[in-house]
PDB file of N, CA and C in Angstrom:
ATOM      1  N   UNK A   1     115.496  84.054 121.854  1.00  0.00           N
ATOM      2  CA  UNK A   1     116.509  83.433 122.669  1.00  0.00           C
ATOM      3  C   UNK A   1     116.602  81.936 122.353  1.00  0.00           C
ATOM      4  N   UNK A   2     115.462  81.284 121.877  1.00  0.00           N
ATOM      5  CA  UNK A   2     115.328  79.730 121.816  1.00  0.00           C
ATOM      6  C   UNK A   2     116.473  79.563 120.358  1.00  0.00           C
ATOM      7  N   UNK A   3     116.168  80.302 119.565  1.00  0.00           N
ATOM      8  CA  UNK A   3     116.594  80.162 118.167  1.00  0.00           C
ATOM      9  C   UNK A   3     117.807  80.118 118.554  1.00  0.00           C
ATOM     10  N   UNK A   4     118.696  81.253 118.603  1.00  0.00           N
ATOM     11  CA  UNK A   4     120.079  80.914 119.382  1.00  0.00           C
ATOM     12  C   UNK A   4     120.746  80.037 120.103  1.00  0.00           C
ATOM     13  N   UNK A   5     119.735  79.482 121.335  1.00  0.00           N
ATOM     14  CA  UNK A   5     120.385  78.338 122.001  1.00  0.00           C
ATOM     15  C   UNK A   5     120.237  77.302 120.703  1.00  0.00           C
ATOM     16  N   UNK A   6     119.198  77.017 120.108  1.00  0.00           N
ATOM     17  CA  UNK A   6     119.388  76.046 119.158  1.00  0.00           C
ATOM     18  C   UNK A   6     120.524  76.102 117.724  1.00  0.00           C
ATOM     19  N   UNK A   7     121.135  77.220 117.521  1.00  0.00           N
ATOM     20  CA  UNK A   7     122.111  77.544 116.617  1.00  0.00           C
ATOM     21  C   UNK A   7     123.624  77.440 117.399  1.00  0.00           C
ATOM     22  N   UNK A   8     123.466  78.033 118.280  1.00  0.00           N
ATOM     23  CA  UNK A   8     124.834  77.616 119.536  1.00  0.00           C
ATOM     24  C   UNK A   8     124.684  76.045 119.846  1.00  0.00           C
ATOM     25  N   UNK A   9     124.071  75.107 120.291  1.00  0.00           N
ATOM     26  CA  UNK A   9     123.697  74.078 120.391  1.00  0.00           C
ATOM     27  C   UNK A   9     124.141  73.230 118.929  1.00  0.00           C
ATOM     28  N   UNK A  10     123.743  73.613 118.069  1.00  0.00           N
ATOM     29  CA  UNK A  10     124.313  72.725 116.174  1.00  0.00           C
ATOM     30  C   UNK A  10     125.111  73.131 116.197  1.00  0.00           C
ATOM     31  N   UNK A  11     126.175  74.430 116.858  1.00  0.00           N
ATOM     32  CA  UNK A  11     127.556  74.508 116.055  1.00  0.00           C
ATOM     33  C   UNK A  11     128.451  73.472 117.331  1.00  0.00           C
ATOM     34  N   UNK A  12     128.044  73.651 118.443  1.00  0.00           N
ATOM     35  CA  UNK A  12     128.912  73.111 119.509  1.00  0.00           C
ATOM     36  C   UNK A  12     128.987  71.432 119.110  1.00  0.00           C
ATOM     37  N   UNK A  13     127.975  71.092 118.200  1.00  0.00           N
ATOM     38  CA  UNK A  13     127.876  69.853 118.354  1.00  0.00           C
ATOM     39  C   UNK A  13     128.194  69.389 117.517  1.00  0.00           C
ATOM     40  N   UNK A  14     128.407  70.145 116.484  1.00  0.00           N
ATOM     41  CA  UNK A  14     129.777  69.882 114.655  1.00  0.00           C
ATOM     42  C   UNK A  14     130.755  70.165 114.685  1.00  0.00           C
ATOM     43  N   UNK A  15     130.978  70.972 115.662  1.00  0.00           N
ATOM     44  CA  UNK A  15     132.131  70.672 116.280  1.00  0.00           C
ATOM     45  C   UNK A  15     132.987  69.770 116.776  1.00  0.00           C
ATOM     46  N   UNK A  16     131.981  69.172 117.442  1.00  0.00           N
ATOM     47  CA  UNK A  16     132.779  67.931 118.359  1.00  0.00           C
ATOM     48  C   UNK A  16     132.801  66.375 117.292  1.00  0.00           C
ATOM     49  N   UNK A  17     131.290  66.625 116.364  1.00  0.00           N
ATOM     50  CA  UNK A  17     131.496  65.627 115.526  1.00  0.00           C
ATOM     51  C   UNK A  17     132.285  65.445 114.499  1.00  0.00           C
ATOM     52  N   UNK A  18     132.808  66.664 113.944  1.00  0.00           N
ATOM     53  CA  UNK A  18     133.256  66.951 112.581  1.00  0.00           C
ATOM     54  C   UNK A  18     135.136  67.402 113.253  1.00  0.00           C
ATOM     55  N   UNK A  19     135.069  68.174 113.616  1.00  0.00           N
ATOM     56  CA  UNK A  19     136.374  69.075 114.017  1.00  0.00           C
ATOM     57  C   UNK A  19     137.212  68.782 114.969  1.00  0.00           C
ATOM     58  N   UNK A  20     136.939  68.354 115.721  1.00  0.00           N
ATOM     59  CA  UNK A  20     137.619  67.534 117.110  1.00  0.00           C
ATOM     60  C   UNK A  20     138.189  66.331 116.969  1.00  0.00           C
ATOM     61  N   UNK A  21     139.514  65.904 116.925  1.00  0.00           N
ATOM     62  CA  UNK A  21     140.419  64.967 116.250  1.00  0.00           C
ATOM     63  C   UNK A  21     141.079  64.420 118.144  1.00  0.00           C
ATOM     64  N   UNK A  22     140.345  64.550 118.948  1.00  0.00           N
ATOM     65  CA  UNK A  22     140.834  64.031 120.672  1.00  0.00           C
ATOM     66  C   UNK A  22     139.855  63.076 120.932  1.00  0.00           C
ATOM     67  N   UNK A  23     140.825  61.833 121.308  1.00  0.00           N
ATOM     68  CA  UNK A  23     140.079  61.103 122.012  1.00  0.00           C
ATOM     69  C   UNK A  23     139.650  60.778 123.280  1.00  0.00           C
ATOM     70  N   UNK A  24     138.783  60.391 123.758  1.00  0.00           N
ATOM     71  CA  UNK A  24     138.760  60.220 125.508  1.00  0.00           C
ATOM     72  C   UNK A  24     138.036  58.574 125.206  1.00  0.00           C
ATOM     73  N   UNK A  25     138.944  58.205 126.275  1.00  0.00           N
ATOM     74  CA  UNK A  25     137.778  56.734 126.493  1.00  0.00           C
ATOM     75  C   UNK A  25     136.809  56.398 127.159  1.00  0.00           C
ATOM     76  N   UNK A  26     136.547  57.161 128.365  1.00  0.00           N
ATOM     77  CA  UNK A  26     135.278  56.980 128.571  1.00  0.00           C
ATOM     78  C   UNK A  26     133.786  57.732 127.814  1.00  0.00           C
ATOM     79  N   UNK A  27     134.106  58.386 126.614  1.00  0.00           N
ATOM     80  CA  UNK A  27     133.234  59.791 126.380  1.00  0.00           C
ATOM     81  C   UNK A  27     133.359  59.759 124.985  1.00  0.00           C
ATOM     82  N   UNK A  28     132.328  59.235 124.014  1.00  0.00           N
ATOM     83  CA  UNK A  28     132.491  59.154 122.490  1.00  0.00           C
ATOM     84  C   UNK A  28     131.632  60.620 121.990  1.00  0.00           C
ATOM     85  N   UNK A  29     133.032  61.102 121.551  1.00  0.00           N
ATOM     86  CA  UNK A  29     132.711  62.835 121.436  1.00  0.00           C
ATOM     87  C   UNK A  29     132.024  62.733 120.254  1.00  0.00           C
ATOM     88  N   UNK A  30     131.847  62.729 119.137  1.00  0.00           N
ATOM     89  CA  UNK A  30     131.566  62.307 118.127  1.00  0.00           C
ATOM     90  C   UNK A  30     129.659  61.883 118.148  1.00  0.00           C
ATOM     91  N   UNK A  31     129.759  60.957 118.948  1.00  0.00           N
ATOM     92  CA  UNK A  31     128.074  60.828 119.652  1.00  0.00           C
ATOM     93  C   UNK A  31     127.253  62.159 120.394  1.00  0.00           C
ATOM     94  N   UNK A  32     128.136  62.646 120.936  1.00  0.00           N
ATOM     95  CA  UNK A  32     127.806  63.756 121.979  1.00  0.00           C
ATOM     96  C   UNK A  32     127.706  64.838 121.075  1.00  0.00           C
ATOM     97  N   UNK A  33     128.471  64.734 120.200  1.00  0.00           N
ATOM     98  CA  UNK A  33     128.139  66.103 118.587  1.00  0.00           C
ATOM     99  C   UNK A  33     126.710  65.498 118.120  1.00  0.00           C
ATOM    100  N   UNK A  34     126.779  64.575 117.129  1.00  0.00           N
ATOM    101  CA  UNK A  34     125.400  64.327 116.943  1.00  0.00           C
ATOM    102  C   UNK A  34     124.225  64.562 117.878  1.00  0.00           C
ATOM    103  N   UNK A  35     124.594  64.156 118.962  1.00  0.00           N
ATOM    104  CA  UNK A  35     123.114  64.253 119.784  1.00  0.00           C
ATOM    105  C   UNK A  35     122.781  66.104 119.898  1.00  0.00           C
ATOM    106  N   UNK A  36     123.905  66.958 120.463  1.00  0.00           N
ATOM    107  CA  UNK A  36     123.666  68.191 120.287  1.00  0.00           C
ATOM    108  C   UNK A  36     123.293  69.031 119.367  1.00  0.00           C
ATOM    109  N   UNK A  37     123.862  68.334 117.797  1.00  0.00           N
ATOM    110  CA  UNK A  37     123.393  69.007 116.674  1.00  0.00           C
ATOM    111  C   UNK A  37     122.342  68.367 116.223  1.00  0.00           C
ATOM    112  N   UNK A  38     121.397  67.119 116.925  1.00  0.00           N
ATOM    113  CA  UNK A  38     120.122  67.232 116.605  1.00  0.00           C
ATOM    114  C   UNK A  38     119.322  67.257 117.897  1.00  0.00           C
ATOM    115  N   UNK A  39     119.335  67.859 119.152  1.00  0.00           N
ATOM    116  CA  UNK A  39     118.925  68.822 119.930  1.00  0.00           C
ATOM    117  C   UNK A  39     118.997  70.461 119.600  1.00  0.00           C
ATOM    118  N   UNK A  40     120.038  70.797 118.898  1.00  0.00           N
ATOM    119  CA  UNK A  40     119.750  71.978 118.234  1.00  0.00           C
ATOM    120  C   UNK A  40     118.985  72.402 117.419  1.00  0.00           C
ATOM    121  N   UNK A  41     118.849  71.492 116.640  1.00  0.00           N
ATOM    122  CA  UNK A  41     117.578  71.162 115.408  1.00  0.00           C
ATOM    123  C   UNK A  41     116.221  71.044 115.808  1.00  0.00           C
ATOM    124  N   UNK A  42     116.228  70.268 116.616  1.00  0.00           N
ATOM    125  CA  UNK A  42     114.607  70.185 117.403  1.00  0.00           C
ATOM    126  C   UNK A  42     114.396  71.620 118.052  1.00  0.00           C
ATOM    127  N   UNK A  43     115.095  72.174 118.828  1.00  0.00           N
ATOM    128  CA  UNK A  43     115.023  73.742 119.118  1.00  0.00           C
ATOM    129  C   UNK A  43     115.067  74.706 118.156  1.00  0.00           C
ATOM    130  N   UNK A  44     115.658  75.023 117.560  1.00  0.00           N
ATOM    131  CA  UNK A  44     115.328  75.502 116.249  1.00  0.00           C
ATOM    132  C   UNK A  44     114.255  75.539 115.382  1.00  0.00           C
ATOM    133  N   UNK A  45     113.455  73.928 115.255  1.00  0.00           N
ATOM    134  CA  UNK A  45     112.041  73.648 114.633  1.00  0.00           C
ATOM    135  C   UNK A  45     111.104  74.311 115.535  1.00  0.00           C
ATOM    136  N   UNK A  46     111.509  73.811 116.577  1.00  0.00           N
ATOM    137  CA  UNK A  46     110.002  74.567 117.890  1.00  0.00           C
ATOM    138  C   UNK A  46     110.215  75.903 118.030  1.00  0.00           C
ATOM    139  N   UNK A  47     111.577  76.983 118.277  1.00  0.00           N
ATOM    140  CA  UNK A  47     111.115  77.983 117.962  1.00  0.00           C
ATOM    141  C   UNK A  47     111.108  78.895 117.058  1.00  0.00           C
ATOM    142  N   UNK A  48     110.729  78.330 115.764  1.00  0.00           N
ATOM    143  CA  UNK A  48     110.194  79.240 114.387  1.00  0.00           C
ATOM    144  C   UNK A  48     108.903  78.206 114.478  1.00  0.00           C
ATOM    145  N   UNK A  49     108.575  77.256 114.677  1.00  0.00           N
ATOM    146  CA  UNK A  49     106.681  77.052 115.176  1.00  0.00           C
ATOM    147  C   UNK A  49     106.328  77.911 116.604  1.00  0.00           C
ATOM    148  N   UNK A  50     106.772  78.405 116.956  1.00  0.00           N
ATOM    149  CA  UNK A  50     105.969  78.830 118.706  1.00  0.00           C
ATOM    150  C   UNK A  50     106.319  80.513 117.739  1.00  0.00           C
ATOM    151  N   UNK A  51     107.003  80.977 117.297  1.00  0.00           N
ATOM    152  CA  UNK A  51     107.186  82.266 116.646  1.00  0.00           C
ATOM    153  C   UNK A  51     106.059  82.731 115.468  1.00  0.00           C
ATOM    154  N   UNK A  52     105.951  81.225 114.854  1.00  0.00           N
ATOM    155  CA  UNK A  52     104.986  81.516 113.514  1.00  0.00           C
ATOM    156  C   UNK A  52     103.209  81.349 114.140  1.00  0.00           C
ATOM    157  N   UNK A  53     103.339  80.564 115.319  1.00  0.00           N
ATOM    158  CA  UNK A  53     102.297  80.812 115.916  1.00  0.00           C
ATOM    159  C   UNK A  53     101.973  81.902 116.931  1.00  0.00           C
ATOM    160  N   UNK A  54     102.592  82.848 116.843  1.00  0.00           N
ATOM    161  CA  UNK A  54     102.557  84.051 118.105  1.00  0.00           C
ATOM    162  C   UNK A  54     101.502  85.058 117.031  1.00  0.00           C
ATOM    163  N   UNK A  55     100.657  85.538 118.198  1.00  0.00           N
ATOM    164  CA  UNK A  55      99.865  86.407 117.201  1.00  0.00           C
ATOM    165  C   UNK A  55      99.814  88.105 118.095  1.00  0.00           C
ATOM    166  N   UNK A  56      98.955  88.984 117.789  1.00  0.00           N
ATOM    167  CA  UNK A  56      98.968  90.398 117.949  1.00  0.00           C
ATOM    168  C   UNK A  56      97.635  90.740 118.101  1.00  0.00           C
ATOM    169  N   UNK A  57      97.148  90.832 118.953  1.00  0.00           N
ATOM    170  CA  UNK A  57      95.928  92.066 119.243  1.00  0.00           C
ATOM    171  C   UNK A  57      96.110  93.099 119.216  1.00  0.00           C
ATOM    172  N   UNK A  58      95.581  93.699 118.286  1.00  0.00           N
ATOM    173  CA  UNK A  58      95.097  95.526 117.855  1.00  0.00           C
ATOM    174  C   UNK A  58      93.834  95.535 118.304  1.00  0.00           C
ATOM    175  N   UNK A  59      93.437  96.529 119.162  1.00  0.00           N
ATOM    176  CA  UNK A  59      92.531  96.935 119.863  1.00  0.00           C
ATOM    177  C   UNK A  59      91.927  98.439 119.839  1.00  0.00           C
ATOM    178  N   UNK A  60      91.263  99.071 119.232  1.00  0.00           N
ATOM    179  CA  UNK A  60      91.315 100.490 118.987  1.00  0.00           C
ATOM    180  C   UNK A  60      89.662 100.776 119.490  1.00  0.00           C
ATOM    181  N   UNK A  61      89.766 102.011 120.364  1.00  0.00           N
ATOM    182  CA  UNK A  61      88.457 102.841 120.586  1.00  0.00           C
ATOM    183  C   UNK A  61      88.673 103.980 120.768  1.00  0.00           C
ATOM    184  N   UNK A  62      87.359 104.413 120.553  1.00  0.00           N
ATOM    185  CA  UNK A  62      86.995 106.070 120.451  1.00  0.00           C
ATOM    186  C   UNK A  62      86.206 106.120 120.763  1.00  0.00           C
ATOM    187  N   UNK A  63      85.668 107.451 121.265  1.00  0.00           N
ATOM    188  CA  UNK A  63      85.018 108.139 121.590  1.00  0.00           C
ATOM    189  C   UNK A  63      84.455 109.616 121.204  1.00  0.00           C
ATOM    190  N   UNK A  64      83.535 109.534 120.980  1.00  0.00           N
ATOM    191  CA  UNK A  64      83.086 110.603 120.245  1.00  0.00           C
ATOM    192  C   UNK A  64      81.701 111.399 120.549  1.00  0.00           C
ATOM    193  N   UNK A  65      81.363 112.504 120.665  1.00  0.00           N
ATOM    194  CA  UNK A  65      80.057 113.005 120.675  1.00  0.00           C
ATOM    195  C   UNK A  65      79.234 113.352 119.608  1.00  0.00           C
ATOM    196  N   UNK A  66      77.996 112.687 119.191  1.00  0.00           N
ATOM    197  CA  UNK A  66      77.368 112.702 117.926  1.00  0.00           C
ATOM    198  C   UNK A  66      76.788 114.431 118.062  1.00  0.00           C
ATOM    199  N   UNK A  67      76.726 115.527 117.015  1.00  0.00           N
ATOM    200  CA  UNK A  67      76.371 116.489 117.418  1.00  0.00           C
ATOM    201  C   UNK A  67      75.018 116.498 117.006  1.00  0.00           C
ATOM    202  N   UNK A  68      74.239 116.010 116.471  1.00  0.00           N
ATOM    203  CA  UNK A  68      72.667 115.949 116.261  1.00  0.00           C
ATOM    204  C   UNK A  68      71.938 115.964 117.800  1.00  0.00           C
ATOM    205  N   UNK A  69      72.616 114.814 118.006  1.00  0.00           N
ATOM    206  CA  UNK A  69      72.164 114.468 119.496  1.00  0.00           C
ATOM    207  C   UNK A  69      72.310 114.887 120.590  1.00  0.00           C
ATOM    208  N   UNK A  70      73.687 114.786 120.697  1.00  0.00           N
ATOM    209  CA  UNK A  70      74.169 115.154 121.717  1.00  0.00           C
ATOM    210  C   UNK A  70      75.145 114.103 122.815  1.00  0.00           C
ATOM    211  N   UNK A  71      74.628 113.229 122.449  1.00  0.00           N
ATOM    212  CA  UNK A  71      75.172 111.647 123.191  1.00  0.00           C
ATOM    213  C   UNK A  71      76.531 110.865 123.020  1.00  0.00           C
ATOM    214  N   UNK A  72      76.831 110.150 123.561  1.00  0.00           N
ATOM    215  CA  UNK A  72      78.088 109.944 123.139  1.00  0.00           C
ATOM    216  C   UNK A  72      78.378 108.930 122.120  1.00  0.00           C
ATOM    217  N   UNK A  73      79.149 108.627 121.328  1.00  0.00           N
ATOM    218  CA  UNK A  73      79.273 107.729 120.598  1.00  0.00           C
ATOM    219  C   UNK A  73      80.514 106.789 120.698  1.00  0.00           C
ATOM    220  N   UNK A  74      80.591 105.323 120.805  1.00  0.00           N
ATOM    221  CA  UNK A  74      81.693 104.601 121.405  1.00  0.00           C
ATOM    222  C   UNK A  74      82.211 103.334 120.201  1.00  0.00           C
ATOM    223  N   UNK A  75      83.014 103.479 119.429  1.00  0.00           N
ATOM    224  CA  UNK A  75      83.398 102.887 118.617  1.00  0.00           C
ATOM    225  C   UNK A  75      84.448 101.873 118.998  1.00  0.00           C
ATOM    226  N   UNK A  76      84.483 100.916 118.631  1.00  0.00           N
ATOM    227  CA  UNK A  76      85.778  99.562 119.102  1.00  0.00           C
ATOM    228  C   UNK A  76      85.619  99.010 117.749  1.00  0.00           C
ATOM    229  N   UNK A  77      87.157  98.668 117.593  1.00  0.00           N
ATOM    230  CA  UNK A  77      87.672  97.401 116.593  1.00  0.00           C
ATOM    231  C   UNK A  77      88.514  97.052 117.293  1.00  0.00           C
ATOM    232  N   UNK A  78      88.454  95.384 116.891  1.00  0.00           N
ATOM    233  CA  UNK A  78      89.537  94.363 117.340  1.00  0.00           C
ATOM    234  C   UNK A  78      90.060  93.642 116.220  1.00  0.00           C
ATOM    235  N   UNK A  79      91.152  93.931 115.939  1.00  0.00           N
ATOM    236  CA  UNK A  79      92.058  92.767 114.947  1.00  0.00           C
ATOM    237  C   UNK A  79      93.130  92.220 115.209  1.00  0.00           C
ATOM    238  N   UNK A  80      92.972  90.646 114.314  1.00  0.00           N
ATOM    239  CA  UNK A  80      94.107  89.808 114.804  1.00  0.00           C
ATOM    240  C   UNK A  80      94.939  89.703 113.582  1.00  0.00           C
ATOM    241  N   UNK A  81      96.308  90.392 113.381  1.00  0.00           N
ATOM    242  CA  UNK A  81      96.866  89.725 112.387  1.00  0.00           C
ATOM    243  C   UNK A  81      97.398  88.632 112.340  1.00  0.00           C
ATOM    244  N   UNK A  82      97.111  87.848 110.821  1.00  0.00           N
ATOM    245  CA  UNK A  82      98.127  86.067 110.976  1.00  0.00           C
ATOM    246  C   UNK A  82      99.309  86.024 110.656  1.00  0.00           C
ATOM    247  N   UNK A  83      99.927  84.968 110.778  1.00  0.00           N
ATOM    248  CA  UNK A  83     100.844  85.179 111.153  1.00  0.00           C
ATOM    249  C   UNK A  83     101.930  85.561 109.901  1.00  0.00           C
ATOM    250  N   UNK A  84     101.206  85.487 108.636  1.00  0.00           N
ATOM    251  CA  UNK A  84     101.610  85.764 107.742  1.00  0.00           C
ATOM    252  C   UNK A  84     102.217  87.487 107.472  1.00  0.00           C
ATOM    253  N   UNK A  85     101.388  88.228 108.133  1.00  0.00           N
ATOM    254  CA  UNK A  85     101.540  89.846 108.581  1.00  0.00           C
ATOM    255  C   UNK A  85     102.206  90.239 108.764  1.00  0.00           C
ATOM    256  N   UNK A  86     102.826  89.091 109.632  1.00  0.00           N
ATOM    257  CA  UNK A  86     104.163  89.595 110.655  1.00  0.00           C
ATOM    258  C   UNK A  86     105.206  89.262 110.204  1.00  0.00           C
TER     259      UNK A  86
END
C-alpha cells in the first residue's frame, strides 16, 4: 500500500509541476508538484527498505515414535529466509 501512495503521490506531483499551465496567486503549483514528487520518492525509498527488510519464520515439528524404544521422538527446525529468498 506504501509503494502506491508513493507512486500516486510522484505522478500527482508532475503533474502539477510539469503539466498544469493555471495559475493561482496565492498557491505556487509548481512548488507543491515538487514537494509531492519528492514526498513520493521518500515513500517509495522507505517502502522497498521496510519490504527488503521483512523477513519469514519457517517453523516445522514432528513427532514421531522411535520403534526400538518405544518413546517418543520430537524434532523442530527453525528457518529464517533473507531477504534475498524472497
Amino acid at each position: 500500500m506504501s509503494l502506491g501512495l508513493g507512486i500516486v503521490l510522484f505522478v500527482i506531483g508532475a503533474i502539477l509541476a510539469f503539466a498544469l499551465q493555471v495559475t493561482v496567486d496565492w498557491l505556487d503549483l509548481q512548488l507543491v508538484g515538487y514537494i509531492l514528487m519528492a514526498a513520493g520518492a521518500v515513500v517509495v525509498i522507505l517502502s522497498l527498505v521496510l519490504m527488503a527488510r521483512r523477513r519469514r519464520t519457517v517453523a516445522t515439528s514432528q513427532t514421531s515414535v522411535d520403534p526400538s524404544t518405544g518413546n517418543r521422538v520430537t524434532r523442530s527446525e527453525q528457518s529464517r529466509p533473507g531477504p534475498e529468498e524472497l
